[in-house]
PDB file of N, CA and C in Angstrom:
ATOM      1  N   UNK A   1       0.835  -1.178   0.000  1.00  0.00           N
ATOM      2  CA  UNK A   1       0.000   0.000   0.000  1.00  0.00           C
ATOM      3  C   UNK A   1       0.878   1.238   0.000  1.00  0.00           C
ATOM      4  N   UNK A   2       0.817   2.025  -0.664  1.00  0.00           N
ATOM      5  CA  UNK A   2       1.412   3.342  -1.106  1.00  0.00           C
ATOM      6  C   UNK A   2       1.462   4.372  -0.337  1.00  0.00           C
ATOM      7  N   UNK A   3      -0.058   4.751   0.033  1.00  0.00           N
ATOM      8  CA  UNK A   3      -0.136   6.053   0.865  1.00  0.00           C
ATOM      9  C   UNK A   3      -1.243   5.691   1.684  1.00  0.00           C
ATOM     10  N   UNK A   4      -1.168   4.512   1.947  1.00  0.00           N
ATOM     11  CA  UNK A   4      -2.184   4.098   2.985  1.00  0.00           C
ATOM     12  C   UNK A   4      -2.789   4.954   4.573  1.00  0.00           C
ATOM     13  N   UNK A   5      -1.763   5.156   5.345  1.00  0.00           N
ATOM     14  CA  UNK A   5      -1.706   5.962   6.535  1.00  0.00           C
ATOM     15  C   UNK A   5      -1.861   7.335   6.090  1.00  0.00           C
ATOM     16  N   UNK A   6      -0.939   7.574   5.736  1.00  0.00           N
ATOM     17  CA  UNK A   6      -1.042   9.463   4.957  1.00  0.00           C
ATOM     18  C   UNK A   6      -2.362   9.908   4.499  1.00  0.00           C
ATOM     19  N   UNK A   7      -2.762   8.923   3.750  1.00  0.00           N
ATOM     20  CA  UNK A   7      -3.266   9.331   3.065  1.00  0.00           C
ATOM     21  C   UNK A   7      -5.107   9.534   3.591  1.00  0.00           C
ATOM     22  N   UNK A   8      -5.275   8.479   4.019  1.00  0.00           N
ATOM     23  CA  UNK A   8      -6.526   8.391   5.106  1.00  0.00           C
ATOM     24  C   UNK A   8      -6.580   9.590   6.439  1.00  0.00           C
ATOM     25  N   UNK A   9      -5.150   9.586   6.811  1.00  0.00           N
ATOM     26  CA  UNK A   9      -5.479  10.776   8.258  1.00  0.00           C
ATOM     27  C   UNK A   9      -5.478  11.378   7.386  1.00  0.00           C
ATOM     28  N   UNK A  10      -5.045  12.520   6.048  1.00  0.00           N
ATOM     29  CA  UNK A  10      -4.815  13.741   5.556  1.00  0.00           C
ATOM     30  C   UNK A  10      -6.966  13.564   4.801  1.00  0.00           C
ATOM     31  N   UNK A  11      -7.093  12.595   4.549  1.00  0.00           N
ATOM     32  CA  UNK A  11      -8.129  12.532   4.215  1.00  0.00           C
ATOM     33  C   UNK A  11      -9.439  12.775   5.133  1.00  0.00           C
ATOM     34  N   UNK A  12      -8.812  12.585   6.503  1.00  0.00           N
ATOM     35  CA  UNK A  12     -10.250  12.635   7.564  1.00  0.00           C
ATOM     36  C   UNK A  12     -10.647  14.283   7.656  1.00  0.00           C
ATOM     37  N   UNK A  13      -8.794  14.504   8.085  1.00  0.00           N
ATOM     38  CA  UNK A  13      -8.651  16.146   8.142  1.00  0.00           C
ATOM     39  C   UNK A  13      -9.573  17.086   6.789  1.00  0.00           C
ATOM     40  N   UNK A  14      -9.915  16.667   5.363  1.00  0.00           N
ATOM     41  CA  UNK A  14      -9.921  17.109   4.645  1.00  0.00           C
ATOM     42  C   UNK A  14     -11.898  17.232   4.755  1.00  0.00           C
ATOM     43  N   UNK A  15     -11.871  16.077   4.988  1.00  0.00           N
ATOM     44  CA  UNK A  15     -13.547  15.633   5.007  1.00  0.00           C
ATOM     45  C   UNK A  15     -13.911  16.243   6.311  1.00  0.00           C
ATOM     46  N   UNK A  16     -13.360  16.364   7.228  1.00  0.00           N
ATOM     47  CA  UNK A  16     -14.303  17.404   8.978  1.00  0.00           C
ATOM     48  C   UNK A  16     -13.982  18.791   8.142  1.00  0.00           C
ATOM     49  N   UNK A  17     -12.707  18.911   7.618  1.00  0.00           N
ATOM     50  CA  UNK A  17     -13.188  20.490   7.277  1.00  0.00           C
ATOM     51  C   UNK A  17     -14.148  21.231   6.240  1.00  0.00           C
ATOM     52  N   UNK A  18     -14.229  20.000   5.423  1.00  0.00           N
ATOM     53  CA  UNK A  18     -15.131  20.188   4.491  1.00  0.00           C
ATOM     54  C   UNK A  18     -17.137  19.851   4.879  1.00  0.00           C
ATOM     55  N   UNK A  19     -16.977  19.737   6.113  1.00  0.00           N
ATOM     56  CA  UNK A  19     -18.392  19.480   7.394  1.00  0.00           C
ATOM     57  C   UNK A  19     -18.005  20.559   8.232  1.00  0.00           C
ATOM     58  N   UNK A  20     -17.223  21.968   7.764  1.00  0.00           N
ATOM     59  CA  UNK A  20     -16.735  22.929   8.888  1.00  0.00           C
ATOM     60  C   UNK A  20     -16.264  22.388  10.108  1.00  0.00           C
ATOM     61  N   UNK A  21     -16.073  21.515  10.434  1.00  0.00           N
ATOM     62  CA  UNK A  21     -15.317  20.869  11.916  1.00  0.00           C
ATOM     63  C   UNK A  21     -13.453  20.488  11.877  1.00  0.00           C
ATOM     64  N   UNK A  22     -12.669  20.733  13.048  1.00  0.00           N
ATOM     65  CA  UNK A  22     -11.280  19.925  12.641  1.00  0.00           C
ATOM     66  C   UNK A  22     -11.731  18.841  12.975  1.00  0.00           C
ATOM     67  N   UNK A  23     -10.116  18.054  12.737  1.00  0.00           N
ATOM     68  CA  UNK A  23     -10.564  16.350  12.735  1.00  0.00           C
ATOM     69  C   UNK A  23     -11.095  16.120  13.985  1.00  0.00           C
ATOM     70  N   UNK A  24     -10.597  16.747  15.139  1.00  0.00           N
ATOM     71  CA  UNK A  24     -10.923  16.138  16.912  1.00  0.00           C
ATOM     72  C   UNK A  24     -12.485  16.312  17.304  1.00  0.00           C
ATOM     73  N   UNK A  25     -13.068  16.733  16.116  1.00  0.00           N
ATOM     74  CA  UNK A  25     -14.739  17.190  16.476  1.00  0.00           C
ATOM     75  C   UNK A  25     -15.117  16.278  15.190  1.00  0.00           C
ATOM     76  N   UNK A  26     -15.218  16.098  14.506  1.00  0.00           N
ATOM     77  CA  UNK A  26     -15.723  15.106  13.121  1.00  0.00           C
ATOM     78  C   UNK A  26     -15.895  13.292  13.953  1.00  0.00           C
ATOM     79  N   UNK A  27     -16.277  12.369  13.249  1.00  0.00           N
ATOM     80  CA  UNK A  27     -16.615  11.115  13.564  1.00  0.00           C
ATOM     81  C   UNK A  27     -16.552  10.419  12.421  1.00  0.00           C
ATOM     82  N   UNK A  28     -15.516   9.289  12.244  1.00  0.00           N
ATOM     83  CA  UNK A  28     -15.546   8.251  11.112  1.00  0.00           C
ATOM     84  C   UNK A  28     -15.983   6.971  12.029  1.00  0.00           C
ATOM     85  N   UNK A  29     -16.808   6.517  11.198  1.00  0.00           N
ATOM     86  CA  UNK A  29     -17.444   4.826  11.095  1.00  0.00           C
ATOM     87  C   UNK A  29     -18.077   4.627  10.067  1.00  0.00           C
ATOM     88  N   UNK A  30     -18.566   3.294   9.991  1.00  0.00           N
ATOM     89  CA  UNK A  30     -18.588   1.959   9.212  1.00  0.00           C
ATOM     90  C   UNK A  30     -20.312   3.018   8.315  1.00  0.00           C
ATOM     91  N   UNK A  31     -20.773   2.289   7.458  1.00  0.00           N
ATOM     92  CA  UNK A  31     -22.011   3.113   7.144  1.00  0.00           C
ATOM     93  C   UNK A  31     -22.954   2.608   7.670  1.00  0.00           C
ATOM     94  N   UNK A  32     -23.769   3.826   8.565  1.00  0.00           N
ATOM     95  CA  UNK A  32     -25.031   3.079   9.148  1.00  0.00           C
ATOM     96  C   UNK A  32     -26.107   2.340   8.925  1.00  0.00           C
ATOM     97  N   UNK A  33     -26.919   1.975   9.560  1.00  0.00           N
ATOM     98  CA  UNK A  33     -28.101   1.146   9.162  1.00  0.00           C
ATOM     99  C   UNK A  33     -29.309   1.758   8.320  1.00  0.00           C
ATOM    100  N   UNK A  34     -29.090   2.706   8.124  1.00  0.00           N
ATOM    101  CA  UNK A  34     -30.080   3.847   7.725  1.00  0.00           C
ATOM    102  C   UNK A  34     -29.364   4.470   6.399  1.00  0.00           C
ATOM    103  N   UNK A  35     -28.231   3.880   6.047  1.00  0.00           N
ATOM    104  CA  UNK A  35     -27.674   4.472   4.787  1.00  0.00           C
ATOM    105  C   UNK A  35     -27.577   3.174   3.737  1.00  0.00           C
ATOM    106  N   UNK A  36     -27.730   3.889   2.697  1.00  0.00           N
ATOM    107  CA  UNK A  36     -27.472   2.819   1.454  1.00  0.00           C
ATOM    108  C   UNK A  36     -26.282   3.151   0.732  1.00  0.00           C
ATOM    109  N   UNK A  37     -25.277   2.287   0.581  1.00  0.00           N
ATOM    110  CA  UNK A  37     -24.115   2.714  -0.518  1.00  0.00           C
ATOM    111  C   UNK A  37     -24.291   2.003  -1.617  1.00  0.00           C
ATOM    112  N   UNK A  38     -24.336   2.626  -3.078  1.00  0.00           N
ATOM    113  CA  UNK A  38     -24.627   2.090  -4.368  1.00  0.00           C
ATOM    114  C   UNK A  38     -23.057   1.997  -5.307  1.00  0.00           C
ATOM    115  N   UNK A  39     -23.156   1.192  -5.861  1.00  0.00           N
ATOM    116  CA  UNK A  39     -22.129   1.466  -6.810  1.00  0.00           C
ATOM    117  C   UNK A  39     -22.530   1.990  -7.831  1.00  0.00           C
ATOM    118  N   UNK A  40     -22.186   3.190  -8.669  1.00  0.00           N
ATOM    119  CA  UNK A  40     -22.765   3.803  -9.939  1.00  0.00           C
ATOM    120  C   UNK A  40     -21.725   3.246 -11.318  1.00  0.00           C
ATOM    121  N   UNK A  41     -20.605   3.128 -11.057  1.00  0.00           N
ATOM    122  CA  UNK A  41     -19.595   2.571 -12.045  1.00  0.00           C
ATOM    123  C   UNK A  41     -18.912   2.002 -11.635  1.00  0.00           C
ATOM    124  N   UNK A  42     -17.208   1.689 -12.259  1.00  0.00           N
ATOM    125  CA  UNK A  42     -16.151   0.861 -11.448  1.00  0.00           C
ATOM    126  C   UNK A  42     -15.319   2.451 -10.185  1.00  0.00           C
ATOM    127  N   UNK A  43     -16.008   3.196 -10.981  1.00  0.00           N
ATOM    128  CA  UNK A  43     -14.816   4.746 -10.346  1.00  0.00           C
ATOM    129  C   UNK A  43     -15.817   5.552  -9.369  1.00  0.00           C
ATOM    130  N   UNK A  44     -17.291   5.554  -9.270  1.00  0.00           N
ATOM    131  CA  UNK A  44     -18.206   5.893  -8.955  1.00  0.00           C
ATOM    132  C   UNK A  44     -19.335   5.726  -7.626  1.00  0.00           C
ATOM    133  N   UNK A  45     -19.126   5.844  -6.163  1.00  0.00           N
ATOM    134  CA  UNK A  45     -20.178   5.298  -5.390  1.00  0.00           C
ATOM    135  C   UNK A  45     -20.957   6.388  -4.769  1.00  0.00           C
ATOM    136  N   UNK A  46     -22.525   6.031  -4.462  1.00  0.00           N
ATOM    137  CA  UNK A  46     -22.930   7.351  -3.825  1.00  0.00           C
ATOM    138  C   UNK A  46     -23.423   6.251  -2.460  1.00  0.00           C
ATOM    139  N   UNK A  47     -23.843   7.354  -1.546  1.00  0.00           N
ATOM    140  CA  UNK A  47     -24.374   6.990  -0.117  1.00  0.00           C
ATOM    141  C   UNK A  47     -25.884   7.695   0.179  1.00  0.00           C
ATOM    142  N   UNK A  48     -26.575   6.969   0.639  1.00  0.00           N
ATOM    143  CA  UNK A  48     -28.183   7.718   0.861  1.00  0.00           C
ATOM    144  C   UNK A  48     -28.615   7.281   1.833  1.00  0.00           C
ATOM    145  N   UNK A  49     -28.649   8.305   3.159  1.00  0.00           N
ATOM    146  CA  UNK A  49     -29.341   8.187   4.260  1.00  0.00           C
ATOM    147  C   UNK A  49     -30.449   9.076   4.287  1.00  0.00           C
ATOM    148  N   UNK A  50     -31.618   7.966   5.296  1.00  0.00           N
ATOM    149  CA  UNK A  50     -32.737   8.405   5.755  1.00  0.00           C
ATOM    150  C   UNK A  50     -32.524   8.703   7.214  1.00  0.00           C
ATOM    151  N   UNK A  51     -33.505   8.941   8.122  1.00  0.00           N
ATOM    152  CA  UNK A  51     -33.402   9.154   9.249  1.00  0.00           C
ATOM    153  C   UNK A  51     -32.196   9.768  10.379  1.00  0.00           C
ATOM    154  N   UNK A  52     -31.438  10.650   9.234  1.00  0.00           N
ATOM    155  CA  UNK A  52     -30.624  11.273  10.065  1.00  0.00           C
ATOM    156  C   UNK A  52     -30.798  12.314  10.956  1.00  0.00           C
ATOM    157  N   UNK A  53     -30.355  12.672  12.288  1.00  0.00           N
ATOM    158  CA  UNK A  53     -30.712  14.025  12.699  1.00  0.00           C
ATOM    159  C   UNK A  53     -30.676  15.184  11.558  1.00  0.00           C
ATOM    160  N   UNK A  54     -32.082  16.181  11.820  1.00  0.00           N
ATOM    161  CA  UNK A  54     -31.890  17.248  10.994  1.00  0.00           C
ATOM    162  C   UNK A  54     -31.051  18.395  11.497  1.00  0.00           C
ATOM    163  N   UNK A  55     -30.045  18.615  11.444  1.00  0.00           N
ATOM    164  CA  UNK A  55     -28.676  19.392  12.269  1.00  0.00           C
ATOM    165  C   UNK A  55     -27.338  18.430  11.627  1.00  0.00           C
ATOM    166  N   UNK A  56     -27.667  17.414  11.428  1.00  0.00           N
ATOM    167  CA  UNK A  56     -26.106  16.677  11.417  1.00  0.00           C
ATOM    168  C   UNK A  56     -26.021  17.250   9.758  1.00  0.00           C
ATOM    169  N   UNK A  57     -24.515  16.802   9.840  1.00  0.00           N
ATOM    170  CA  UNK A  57     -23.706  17.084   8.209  1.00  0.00           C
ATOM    171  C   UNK A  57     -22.843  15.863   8.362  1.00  0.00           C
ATOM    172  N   UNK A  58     -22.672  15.671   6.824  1.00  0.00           N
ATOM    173  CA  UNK A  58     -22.180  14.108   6.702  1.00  0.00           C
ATOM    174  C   UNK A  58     -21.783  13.996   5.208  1.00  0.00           C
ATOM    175  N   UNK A  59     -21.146  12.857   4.983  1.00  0.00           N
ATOM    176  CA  UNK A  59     -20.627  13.086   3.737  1.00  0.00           C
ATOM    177  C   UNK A  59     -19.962  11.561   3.188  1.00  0.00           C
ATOM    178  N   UNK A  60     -19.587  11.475   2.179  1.00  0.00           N
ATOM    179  CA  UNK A  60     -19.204  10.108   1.833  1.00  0.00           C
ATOM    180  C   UNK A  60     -17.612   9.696   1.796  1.00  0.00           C
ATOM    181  N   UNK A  61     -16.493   9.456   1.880  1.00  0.00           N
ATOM    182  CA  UNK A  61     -15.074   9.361   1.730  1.00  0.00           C
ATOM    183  C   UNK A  61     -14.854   7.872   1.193  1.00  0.00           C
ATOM    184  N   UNK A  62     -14.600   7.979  -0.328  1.00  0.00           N
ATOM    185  CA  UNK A  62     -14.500   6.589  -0.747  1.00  0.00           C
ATOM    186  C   UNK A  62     -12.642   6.491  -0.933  1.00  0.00           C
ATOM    187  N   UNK A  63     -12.855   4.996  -0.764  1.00  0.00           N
ATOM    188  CA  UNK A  63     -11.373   5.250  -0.858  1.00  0.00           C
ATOM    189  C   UNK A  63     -11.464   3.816  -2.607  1.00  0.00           C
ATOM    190  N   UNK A  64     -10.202   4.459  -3.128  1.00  0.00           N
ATOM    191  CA  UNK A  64      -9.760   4.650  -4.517  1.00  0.00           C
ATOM    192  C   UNK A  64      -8.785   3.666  -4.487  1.00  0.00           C
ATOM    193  N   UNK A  65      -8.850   2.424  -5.089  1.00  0.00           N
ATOM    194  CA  UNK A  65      -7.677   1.544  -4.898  1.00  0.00           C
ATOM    195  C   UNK A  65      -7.238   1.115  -6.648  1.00  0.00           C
ATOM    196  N   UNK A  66      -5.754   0.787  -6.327  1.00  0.00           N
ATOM    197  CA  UNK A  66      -5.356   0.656  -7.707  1.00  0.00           C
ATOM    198  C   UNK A  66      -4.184  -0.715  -7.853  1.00  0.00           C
ATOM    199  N   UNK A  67      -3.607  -1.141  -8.663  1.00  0.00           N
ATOM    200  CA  UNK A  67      -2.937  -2.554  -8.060  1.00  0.00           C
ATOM    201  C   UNK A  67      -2.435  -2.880  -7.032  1.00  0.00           C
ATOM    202  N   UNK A  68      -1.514  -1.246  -7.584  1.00  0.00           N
ATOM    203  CA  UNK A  68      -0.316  -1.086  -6.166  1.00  0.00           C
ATOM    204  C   UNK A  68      -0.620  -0.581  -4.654  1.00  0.00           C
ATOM    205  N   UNK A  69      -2.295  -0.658  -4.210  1.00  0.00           N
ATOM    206  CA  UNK A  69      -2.708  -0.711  -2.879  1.00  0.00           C
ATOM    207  C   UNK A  69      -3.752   0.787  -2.747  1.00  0.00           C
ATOM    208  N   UNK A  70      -3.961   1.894  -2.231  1.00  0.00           N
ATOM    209  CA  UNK A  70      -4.705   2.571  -1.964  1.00  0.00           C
ATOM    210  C   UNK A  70      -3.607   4.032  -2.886  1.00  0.00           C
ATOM    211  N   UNK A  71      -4.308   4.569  -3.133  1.00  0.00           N
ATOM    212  CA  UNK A  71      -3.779   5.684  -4.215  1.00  0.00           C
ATOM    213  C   UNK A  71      -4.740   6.870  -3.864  1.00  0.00           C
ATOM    214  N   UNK A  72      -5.761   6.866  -3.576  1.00  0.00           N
ATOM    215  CA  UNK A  72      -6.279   8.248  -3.745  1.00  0.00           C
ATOM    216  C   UNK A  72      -7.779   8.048  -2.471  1.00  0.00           C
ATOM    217  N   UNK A  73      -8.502   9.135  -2.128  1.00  0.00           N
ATOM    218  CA  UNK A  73      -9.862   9.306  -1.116  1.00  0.00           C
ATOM    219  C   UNK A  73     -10.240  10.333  -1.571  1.00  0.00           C
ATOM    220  N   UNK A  74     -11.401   9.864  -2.398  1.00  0.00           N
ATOM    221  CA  UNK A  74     -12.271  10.835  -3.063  1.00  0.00           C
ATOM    222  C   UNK A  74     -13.299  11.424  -1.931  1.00  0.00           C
ATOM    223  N   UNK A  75     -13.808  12.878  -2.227  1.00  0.00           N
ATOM    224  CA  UNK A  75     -14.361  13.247  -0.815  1.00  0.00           C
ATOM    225  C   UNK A  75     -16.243  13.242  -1.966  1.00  0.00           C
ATOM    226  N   UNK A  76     -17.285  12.645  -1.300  1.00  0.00           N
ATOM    227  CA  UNK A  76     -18.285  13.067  -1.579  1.00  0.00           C
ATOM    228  C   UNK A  76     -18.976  14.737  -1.093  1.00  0.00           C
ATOM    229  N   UNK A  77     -20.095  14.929  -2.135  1.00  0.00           N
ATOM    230  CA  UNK A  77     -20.428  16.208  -1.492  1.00  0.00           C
ATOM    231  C   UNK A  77     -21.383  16.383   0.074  1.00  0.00           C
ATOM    232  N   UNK A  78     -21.264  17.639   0.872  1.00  0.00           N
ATOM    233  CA  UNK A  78     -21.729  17.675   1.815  1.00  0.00           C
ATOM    234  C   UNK A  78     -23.252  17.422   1.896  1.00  0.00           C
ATOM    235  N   UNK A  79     -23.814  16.926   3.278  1.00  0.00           N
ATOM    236  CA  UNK A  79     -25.315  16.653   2.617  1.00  0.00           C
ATOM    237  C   UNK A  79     -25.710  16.619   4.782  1.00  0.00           C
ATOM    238  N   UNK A  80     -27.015  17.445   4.921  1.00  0.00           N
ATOM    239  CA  UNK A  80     -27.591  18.274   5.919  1.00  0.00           C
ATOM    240  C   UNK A  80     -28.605  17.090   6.238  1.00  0.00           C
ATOM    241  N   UNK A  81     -28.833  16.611   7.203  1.00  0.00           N
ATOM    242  CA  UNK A  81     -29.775  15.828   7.387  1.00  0.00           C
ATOM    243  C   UNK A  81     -29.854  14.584   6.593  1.00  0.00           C
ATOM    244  N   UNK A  82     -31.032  14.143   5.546  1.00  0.00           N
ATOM    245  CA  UNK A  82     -31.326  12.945   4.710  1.00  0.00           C
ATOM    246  C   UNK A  82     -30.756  13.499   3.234  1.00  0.00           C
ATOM    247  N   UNK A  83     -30.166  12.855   2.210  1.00  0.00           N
ATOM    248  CA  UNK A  83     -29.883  13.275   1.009  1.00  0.00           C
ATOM    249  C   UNK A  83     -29.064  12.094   0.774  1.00  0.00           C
ATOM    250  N   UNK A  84     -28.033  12.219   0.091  1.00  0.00           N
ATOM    251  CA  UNK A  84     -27.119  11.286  -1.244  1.00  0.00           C
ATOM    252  C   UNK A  84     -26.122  12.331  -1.319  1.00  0.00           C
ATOM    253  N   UNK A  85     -25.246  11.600  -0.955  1.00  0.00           N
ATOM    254  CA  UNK A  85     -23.102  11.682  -1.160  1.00  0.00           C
ATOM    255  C   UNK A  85     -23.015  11.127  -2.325  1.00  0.00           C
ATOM    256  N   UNK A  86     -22.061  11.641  -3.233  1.00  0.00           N
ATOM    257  CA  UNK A  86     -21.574  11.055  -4.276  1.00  0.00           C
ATOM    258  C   UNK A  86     -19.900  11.571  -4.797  1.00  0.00           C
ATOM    259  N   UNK A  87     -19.404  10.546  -4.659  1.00  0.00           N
ATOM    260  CA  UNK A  87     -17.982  10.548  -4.634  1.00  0.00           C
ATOM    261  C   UNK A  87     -17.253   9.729  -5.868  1.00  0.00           C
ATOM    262  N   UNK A  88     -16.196  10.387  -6.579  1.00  0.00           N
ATOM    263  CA  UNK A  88     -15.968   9.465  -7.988  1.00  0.00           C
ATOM    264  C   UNK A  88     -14.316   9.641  -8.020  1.00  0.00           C
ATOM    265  N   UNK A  89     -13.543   8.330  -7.764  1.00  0.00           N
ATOM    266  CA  UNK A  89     -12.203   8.383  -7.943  1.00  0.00           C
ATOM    267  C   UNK A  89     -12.423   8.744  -9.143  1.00  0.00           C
ATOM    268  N   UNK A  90     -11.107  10.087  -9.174  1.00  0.00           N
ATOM    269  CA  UNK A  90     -10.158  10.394 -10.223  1.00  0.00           C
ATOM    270  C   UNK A  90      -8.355  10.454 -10.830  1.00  0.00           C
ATOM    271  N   UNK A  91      -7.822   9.995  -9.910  1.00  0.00           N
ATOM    272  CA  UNK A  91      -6.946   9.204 -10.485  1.00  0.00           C
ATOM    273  C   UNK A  91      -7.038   8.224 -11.023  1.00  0.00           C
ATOM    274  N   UNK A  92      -7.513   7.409 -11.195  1.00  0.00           N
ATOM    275  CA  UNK A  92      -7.515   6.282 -12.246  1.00  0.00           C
ATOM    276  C   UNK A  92      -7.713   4.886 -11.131  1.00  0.00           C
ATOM    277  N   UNK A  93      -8.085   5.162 -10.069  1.00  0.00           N
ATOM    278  CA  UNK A  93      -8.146   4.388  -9.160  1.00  0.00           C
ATOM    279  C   UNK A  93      -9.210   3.556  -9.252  1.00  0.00           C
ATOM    280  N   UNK A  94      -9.921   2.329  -8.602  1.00  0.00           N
ATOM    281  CA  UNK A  94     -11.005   1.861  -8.664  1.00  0.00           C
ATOM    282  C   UNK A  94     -11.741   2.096  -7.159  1.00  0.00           C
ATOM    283  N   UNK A  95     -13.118   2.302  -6.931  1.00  0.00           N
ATOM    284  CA  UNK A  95     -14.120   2.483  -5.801  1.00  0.00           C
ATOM    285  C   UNK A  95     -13.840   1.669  -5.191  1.00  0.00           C
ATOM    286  N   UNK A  96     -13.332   1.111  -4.015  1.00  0.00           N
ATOM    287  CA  UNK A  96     -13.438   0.640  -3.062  1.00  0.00           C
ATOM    288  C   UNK A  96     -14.710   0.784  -2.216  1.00  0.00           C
ATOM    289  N   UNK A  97     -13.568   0.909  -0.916  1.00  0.00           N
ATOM    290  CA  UNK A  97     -14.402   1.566   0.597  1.00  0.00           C
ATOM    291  C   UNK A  97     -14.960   2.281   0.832  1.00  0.00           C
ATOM    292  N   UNK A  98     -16.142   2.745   1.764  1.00  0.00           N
ATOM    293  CA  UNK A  98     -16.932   3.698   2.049  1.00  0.00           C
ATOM    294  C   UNK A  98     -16.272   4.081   3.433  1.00  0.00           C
ATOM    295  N   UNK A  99     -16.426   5.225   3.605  1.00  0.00           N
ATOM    296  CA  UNK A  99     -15.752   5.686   5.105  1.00  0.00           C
ATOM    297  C   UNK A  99     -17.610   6.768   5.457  1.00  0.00           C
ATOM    298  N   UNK A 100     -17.966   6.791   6.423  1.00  0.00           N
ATOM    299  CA  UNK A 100     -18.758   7.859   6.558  1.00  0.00           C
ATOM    300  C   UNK A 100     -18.591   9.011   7.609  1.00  0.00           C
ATOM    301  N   UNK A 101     -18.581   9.649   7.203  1.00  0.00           N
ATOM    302  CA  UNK A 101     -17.710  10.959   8.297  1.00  0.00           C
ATOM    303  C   UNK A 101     -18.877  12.116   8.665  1.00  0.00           C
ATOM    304  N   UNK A 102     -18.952  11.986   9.824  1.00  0.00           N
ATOM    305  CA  UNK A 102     -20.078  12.773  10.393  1.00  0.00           C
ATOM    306  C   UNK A 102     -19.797  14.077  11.560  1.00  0.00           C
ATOM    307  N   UNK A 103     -20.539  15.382  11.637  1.00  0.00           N
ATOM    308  CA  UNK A 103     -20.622  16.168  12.545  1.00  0.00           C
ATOM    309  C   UNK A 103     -20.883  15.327  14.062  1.00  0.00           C
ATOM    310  N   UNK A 104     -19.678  14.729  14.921  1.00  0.00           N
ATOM    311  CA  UNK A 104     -19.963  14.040  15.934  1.00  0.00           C
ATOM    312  C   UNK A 104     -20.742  13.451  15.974  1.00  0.00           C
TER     313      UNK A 104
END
């Protein structure tokens, strides 16, 4: 794996600030029970939650894998309550993992 470590913490940092929070106030876990992750292509995944608090912000962080191990963490767009993240490696990477990163 290439930029495995680097690349995920520089990625959490990137995704709380992009939810206005630093990383020590943001929350990564697994995707909840209340979210759906779709695959749209091989480069392409979105996320769609229902029943989220209306106050929270949240967002999708896919991670981008390529022979030589993890290469890139595409950030989905921000989304307020219930809506759809959609995140699309562009390096040339393939969709992996879903990370879901939330306002605490």
């Amino acid at each position: 794996m290439r930029k495995a470590l680097p690349a995920l913490t520089a990625s959490f940092v990137i995704a709380a600030s992009l939810i206005g929070l630093t990383a020590s106030q943001a929350t990564v876990s697994g995707v909840p029970s209340e979210c759906t992750a779709t695959k749209i292509d091989t480069w392409t995944k979105s996320l769609t939650c229902t029943s989220r608090p209306p106050t929270q912000k949240w967002l999708l962080n896919l991670l981008c894998m390529s022979m030589a191990g993890l290469e890139d963490v595409a950030h989905g767009n921000v989304v307020a309550a219930n809506g759809r993240s959609t995140a699309s490696c562009t390096q040339g990477g393939i969709a992996s993992g879903t990370v879901f990163v939330m306002d605490g």
